[in-house]
N, C-alpha and C. Protein backbone atom coordinates (compact mmCIF):
# COMPACT_ATOMS: atom_id res chain seq x y z
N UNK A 1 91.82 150.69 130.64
CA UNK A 1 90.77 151.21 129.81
C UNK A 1 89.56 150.29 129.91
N UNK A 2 88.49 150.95 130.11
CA UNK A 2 87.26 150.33 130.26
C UNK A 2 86.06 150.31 129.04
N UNK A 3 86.00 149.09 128.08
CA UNK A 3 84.71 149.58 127.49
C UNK A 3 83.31 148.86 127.81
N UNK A 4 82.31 150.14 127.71
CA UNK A 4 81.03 149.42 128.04
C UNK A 4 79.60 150.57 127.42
N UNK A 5 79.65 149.76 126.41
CA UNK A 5 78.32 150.15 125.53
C UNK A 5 77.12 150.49 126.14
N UNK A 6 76.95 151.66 126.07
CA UNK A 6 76.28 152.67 126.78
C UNK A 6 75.20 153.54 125.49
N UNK A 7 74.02 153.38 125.81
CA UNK A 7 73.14 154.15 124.58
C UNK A 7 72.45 155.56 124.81
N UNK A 8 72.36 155.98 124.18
CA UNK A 8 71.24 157.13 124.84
C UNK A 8 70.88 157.23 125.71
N UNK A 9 69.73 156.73 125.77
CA UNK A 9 68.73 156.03 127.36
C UNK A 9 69.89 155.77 128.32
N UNK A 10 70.80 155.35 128.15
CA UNK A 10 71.88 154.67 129.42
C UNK A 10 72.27 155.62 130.35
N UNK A 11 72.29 156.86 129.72
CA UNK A 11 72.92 158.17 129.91
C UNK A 11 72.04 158.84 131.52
N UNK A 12 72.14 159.71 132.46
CA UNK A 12 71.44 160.06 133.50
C UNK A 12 72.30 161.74 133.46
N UNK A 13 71.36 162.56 133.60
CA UNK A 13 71.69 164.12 133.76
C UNK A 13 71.73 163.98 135.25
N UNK A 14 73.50 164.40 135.84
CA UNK A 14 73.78 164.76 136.94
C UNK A 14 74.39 163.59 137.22
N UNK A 15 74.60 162.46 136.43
CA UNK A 15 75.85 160.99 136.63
C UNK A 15 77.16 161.92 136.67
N UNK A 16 77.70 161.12 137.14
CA UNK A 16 79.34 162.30 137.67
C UNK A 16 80.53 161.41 137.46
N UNK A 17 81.37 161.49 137.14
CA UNK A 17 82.60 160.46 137.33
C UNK A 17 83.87 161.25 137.63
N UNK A 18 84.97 161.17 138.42
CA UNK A 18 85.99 161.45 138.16
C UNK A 18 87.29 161.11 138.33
N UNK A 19 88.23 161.38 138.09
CA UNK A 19 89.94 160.81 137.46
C UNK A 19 90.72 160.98 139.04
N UNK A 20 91.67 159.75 138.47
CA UNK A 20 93.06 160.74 139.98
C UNK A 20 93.75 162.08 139.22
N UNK A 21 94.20 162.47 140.43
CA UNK A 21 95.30 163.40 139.91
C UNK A 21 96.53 163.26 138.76
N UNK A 22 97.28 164.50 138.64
CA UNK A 22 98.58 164.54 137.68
C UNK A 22 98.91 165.18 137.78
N UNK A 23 100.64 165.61 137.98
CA UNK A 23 101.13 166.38 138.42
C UNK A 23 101.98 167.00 137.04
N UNK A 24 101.64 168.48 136.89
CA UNK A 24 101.84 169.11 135.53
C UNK A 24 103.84 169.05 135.62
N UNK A 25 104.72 168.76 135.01
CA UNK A 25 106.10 168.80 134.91
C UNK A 25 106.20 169.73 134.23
N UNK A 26 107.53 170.33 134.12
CA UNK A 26 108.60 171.35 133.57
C UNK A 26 108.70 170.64 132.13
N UNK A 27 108.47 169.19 131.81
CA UNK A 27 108.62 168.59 130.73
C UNK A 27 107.57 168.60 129.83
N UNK A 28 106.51 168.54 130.71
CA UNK A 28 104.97 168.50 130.42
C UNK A 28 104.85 170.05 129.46
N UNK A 29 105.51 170.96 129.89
CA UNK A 29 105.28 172.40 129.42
C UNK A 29 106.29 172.00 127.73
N UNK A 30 107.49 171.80 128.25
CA UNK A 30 108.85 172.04 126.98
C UNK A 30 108.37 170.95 126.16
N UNK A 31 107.62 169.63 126.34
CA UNK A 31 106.93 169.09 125.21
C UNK A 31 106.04 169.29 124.56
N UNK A 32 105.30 170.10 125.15
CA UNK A 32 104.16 171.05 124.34
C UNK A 32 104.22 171.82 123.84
N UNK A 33 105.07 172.46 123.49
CA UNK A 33 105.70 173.96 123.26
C UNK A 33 106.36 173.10 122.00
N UNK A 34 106.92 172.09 121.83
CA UNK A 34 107.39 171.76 120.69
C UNK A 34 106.76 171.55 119.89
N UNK A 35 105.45 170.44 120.19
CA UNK A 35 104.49 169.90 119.45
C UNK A 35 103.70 170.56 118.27
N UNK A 36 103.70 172.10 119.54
CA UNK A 36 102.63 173.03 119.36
C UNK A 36 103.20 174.05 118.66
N UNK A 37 104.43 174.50 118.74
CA UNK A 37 105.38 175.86 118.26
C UNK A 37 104.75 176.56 119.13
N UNK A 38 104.46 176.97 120.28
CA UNK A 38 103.65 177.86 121.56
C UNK A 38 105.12 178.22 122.23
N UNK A 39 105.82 178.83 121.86
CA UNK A 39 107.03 179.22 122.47
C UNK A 39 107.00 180.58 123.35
N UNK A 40 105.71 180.61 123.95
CA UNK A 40 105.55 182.19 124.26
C UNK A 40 106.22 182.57 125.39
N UNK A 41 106.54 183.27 125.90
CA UNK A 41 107.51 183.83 127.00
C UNK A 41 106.67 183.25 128.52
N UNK A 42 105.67 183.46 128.34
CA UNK A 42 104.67 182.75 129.42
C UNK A 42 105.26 181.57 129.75
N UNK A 43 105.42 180.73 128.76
CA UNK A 43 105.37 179.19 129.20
C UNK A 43 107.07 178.83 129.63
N UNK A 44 107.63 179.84 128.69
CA UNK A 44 109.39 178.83 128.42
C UNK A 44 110.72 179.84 129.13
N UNK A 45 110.19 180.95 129.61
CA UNK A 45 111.05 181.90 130.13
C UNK A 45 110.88 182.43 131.62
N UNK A 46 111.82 181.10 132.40
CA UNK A 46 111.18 181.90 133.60
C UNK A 46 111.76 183.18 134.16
N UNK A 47 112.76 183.87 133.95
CA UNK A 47 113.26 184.86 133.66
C UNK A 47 112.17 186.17 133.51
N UNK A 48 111.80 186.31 132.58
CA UNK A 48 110.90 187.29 132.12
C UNK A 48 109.58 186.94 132.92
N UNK A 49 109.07 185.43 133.31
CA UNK A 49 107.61 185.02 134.12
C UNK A 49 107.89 185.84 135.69
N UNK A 50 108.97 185.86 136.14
CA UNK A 50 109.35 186.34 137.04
C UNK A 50 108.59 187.81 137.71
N UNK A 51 108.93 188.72 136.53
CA UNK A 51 108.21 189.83 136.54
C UNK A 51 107.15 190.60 136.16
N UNK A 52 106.43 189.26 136.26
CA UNK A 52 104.61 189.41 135.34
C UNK A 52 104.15 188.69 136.82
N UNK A 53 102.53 189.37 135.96
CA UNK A 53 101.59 188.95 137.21
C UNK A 53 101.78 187.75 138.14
N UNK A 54 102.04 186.56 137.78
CA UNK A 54 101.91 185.13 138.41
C UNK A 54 103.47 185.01 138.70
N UNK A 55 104.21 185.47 138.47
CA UNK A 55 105.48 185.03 138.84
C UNK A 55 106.43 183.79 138.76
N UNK A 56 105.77 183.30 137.84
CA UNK A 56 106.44 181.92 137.40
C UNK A 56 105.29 181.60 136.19
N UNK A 57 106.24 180.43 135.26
CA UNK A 57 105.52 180.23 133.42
C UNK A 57 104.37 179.36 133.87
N UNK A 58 103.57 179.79 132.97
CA UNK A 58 102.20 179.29 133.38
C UNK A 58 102.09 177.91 131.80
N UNK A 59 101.15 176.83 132.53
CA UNK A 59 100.98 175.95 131.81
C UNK A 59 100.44 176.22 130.80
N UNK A 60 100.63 175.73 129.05
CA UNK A 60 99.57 176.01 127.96
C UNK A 60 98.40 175.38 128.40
N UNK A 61 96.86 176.46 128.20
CA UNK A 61 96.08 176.17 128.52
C UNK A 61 95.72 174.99 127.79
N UNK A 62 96.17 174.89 126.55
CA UNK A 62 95.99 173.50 125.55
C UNK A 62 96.49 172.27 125.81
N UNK A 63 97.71 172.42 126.27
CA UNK A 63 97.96 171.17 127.30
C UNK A 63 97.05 170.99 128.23
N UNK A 64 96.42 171.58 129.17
CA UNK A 64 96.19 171.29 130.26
C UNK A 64 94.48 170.79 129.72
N UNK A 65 93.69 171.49 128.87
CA UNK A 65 92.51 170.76 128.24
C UNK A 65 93.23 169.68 127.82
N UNK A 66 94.45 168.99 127.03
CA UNK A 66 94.69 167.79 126.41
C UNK A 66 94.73 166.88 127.12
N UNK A 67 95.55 167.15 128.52
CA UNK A 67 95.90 166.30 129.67
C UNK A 67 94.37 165.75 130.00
N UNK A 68 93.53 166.83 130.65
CA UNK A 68 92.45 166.83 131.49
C UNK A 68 91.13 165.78 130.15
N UNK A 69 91.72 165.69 129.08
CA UNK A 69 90.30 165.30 127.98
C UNK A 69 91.56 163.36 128.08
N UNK A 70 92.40 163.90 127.94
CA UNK A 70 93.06 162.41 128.13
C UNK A 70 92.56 161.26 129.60
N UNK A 71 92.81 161.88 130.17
CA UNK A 71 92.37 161.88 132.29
C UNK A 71 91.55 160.93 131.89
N UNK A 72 89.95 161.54 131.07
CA UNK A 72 89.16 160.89 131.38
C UNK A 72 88.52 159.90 130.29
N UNK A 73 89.66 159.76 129.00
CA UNK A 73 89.97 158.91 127.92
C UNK A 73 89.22 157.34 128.52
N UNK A 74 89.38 157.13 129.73
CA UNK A 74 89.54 155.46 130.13
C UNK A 74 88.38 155.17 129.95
N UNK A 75 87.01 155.53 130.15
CA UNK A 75 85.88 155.17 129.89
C UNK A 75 85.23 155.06 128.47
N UNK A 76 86.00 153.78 127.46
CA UNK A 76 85.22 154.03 126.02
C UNK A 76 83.72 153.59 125.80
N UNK A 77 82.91 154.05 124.98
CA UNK A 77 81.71 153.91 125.00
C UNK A 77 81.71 153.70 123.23
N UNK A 78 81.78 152.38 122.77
CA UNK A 78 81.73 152.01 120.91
C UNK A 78 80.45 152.74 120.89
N UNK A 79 79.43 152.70 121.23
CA UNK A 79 78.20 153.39 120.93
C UNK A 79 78.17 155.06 120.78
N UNK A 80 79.09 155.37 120.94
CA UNK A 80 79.25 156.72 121.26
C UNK A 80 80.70 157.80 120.58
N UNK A 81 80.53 158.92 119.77
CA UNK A 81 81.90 159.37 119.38
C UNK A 81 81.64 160.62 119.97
N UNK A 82 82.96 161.14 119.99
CA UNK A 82 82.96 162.86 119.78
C UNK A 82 82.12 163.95 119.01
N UNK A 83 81.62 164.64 119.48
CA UNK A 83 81.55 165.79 118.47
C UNK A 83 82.01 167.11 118.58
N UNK A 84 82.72 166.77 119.55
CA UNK A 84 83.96 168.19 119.74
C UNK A 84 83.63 168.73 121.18
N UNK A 85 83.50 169.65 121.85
CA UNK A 85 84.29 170.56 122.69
C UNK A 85 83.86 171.77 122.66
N UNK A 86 82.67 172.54 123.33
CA UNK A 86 81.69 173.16 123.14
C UNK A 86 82.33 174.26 124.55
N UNK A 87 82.56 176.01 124.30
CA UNK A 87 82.71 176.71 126.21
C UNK A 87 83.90 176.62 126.11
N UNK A 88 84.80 176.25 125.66
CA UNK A 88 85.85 175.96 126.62
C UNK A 88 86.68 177.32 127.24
N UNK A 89 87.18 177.57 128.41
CA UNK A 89 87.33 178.18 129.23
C UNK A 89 88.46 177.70 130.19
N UNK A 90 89.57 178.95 130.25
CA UNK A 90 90.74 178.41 130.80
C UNK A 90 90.43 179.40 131.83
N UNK A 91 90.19 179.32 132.96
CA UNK A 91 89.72 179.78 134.75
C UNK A 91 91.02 180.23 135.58
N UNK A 92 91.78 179.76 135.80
CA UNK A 92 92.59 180.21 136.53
C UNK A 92 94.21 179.70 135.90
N UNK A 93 95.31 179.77 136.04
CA UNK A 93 96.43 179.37 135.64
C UNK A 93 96.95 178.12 136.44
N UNK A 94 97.93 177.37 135.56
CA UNK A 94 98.11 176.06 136.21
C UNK A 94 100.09 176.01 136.13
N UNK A 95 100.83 175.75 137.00
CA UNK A 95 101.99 176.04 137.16
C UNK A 95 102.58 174.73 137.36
N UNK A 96 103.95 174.83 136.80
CA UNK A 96 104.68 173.41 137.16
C UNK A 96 104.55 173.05 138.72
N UNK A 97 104.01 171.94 138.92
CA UNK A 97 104.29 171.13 139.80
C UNK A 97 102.13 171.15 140.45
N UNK A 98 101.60 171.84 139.96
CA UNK A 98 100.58 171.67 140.50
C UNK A 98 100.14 170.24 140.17
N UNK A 99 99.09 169.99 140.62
CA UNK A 99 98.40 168.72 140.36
C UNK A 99 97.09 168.63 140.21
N UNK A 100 96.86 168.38 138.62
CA UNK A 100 95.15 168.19 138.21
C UNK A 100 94.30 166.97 138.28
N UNK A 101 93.09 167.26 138.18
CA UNK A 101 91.97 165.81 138.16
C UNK A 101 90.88 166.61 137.09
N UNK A 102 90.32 165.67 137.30
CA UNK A 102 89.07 166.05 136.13
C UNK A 102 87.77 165.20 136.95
N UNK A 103 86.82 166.24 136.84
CA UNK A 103 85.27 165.47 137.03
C UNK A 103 84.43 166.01 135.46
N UNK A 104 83.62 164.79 135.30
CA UNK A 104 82.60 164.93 134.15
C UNK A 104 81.39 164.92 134.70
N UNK A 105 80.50 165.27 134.18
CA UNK A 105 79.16 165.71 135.06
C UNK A 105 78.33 165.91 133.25
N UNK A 106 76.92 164.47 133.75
CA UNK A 106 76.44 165.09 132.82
C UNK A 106 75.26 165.69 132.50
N UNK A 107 75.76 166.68 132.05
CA UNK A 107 74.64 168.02 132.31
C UNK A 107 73.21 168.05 131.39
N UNK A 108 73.50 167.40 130.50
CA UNK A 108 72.45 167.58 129.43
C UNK A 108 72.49 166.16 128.29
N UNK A 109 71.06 166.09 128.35
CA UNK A 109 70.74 165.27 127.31
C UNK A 109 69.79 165.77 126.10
N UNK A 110 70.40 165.54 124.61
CA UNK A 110 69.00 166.30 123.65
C UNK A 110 68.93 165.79 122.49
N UNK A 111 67.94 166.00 121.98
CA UNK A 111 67.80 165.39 120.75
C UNK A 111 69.25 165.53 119.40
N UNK A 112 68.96 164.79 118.18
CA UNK A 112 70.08 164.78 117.26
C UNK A 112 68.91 165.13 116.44
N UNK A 113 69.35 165.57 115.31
CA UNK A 113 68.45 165.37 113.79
C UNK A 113 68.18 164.35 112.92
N UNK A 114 69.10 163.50 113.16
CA UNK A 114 68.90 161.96 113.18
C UNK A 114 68.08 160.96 114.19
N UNK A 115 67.19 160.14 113.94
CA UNK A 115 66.14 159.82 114.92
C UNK A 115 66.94 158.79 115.52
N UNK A 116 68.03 158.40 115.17
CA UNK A 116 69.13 157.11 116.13
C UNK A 116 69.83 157.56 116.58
N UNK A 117 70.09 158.85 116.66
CA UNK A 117 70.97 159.79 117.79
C UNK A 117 70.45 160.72 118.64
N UNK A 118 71.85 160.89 119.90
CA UNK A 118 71.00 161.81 120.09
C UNK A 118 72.43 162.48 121.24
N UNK A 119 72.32 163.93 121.38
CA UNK A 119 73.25 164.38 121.88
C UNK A 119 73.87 164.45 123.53
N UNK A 120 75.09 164.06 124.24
CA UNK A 120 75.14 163.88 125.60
C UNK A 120 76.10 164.88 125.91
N UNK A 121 75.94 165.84 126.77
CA UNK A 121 76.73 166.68 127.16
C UNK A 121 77.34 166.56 128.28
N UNK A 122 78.61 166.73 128.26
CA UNK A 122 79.12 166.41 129.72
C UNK A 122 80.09 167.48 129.88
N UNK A 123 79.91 167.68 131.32
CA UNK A 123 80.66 169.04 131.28
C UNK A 123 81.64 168.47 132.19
N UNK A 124 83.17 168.97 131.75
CA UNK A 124 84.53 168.40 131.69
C UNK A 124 84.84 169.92 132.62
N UNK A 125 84.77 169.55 133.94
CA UNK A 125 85.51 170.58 134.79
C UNK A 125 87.28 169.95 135.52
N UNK A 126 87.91 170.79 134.81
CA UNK A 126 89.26 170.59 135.78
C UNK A 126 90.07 171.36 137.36
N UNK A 127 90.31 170.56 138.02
CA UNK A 127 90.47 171.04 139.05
C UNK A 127 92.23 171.46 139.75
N UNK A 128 92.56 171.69 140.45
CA UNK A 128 94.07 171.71 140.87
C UNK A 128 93.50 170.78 142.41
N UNK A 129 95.03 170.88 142.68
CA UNK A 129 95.18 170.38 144.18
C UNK A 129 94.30 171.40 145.34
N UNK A 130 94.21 172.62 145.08
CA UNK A 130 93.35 173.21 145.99
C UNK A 130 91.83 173.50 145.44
N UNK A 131 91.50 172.55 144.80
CA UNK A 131 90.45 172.29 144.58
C UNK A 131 89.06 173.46 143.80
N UNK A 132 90.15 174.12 142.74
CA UNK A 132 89.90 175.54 142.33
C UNK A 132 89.92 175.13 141.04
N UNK A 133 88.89 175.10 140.30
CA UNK A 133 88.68 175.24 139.16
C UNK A 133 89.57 175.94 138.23
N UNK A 134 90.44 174.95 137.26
CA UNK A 134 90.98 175.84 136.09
C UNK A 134 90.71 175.73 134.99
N UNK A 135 89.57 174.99 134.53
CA UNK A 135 89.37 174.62 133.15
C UNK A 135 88.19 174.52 132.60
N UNK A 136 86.80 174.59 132.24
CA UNK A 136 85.88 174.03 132.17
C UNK A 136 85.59 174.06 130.72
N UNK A 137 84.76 172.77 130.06
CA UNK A 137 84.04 172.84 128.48
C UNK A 137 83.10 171.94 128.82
N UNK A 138 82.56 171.74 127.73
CA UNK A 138 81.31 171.10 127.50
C UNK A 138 81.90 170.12 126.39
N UNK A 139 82.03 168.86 126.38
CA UNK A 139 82.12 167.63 125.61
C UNK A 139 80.72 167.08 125.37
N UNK A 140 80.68 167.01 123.73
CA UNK A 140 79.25 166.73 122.82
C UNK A 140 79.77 165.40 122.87
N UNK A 141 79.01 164.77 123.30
CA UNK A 141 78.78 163.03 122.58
C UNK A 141 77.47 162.94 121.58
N UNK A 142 77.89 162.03 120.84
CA UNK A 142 76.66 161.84 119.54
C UNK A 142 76.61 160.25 120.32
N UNK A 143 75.49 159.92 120.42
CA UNK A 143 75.66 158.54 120.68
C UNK A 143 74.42 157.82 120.61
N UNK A 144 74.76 156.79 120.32
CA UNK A 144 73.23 155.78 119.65
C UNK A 144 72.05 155.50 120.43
N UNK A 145 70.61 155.63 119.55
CA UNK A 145 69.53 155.31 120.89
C UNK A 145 69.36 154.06 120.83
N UNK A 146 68.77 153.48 121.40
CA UNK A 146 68.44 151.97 121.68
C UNK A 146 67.34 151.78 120.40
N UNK A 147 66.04 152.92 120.61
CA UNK A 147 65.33 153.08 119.58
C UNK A 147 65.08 154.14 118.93
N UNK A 148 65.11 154.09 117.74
CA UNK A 148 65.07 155.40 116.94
C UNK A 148 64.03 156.17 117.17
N UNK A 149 63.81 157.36 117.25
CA UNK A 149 62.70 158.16 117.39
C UNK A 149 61.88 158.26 116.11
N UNK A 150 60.29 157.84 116.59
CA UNK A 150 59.58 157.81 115.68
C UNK A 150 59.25 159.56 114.56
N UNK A 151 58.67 159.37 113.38
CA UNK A 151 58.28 161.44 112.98
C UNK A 151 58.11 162.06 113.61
N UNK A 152 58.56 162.95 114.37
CA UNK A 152 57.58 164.12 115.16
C UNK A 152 57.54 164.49 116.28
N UNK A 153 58.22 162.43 116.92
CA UNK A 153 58.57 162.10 118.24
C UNK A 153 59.54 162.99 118.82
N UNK A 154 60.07 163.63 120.14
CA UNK A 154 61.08 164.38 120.75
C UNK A 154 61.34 163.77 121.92
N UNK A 155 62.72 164.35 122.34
CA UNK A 155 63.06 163.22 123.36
C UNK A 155 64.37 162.65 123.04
C-alpha cells in the first residue's frame, strides 16, 4: 500500500493507472453469496446455468465491482475520501476462472461547494483476460485544494 498526499491541483484529466490481474474462483462466487444472501440460481447452480444463455454461473456483478474497487485500494491519498460510485454498469458477464484488472482514468476534474474542495472523477473500467470490458463507474473523490477558492472564483 502506497500513501502519497495528493491535492486537487495534483490531480491531471487523462492520468491513468492500472492493477495486475485476479483470477475470479468458484470460492470467490460461494463467499459472496453468503455475505450477500445473493443465492440466485445464476451464481450457485450450475445445473440450471447450464441451460441459460451463458452456460455456466455467472459472477455477482457486486463482487466483481468489490474485487475491481479493492484492485485499486493500494494507492491511498489522506487528502482525499470517497464520495461514492457514480454509472455503475455491469458490461458483459464474468465466469469462474476468468481473470480481471482494473484501469482508472481520470476523467474529470470540478468544482465542490466548499471553496477547499473540489471533486475528482475517475473512471474505474474493469477488464477480463481478453481484454473486454465488464464493468465500468465513475468513482467521486472529494479531495483537498492546496488553496481555497476565493467568492465567485471557479475552477
Amino acid at each position: 500500500m502506497q500513501f502519497r498526499e495528493r491535492y486537487f491541483e495534483d490531480y491531471a484529466e487523462g492520468e491513468e493507472r492500472q492493477t495486475l490481474g485476479r483470477t475470479i474462483t468458484e470460492a470467490d462466487i460461494v463467499l459472496h453469496a453468503g455475505q450477500t444472501g445473493d443465492f440466485y440460481p445464476h451464481h450457485m447452480d450450475a445445473e440450471w446455468c447450464r441451460a441459460q444463455e451463458f452456460g455456466q454461473r455467472v459472477a455477482h456483478g457486486t463482487l466483481i465491482f468489490s474485487i475491481a474497487v479493492g484492485m485499486t485500494a493500494g494507492d491511498v491519498n489522506p487528502l482525499a475520501l470517497s464520495y461514492g460510485y457514480d454509472r455503475l454498469r455491469f458490461v458483459k458477464p464474468v465466469f469462474i476462472g476468468d481473470t480481471i484488472r482494473a484501469r482508472v482514468v481520470i476523467a474529470e476534474k470540478r468544482p465542490h461547494k466548499r471553496p477547499d474542495l473540489g471533486f475528482v472523477v475517475e473512471r474505474l473500467e474493469t477488464i477480463n483476460q481478453r481484454d473486454e470490458t465488464v464493468l465500468v463507474c465513475d468513482h467521486l473523490l472529494l479531495a483537498q485544494r492546496r488553496e481555497p477558492l476565493a467568492p465567485g472564483e471557479e475552477g
